[in-house]
Protein backbone atom coordinates (compact mmCIF):
# COMPACT_ATOMS: atom_id res chain seq x y z
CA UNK A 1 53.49 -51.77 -2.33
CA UNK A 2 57.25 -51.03 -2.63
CA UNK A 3 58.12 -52.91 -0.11
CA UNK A 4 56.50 -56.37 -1.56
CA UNK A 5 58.49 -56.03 -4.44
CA UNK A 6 61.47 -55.28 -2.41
CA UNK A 7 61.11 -58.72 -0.68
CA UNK A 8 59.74 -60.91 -3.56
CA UNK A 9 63.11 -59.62 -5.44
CA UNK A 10 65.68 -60.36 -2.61
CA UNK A 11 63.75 -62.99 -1.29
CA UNK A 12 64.32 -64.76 -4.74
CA UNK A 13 67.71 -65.96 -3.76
CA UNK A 14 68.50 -65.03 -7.15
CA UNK A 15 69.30 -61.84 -7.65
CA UNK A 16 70.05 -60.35 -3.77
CA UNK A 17 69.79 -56.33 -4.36
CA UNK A 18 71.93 -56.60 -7.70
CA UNK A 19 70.36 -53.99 -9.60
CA UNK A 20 67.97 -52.74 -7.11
CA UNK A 21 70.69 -51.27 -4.55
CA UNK A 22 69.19 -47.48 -5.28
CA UNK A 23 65.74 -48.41 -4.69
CA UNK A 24 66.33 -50.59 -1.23
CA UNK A 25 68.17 -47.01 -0.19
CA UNK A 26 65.13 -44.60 -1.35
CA UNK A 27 62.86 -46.79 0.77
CA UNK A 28 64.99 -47.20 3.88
CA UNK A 29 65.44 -43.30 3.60
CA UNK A 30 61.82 -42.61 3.93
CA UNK A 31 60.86 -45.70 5.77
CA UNK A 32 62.66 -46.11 8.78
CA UNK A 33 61.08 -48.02 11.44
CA UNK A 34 58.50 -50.95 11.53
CA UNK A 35 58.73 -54.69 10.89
CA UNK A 36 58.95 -54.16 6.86
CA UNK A 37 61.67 -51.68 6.72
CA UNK A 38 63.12 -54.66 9.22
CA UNK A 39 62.71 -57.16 7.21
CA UNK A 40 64.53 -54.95 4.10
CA UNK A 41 67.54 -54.47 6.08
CA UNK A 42 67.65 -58.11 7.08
CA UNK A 43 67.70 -59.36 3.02
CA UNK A 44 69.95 -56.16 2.20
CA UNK A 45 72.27 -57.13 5.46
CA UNK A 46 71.77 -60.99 4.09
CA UNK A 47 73.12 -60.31 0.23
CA UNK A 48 76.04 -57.71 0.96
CA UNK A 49 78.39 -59.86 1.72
CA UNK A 50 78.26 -61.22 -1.82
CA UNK A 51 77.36 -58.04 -3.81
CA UNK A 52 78.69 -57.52 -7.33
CA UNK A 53 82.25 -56.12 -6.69
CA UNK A 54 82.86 -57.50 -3.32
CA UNK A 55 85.41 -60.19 -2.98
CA UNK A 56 84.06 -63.47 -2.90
CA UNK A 57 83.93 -65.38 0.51
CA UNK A 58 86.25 -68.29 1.06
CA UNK A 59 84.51 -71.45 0.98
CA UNK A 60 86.04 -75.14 0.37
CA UNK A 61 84.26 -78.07 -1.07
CA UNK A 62 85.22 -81.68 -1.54
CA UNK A 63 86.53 -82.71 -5.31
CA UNK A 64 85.63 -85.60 -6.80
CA UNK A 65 88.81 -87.52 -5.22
CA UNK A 66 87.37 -86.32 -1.28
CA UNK A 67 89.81 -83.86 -0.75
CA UNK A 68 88.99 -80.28 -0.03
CA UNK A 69 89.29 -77.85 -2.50
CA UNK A 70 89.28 -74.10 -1.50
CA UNK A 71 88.49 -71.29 -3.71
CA UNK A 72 91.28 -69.34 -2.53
CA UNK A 73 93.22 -72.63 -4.17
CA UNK A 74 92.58 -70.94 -7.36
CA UNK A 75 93.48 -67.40 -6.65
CA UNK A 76 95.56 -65.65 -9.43
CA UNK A 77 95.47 -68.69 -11.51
């Protein structure tokens, strides 16, 4: 049952494991193998790179002129 809501919370695309980080460890801890403790890893593995506290991954998107606009543009401003 754990593990459902587990998945329905990272698999919101809303929240990753913000919040949740102890629990997803508890269960990995006592579940270790099998295609659900799989799957866990895979959405933990999915979110980390954007956790709270991690730096944010560069990205660049077009402004409204065309021209690319990078977040690291912005950094220390």
């Amino acid at each position: 049952m754990g593990h459902t809501f587990l998945s329905l919370y990272m698999e919101s695309d809303k929240q990753g494991t913000a919040g949740i980080e102890d629990l997803v460890e508890a269960y990995l801890a006592k579940c270790k193998t099998g295609g659900v403790p799989n799957h866990i890893r895979q959405l933990k593995n999915k979110w980390s790179p954007i956790a709270t506290g991690k730096t944010a991954p560069g990205f660049t998107l077009l402004n409204s002129k065309g021209a690319g606009v990078s977040l690291s543009d912005f950094q220390g401003k």
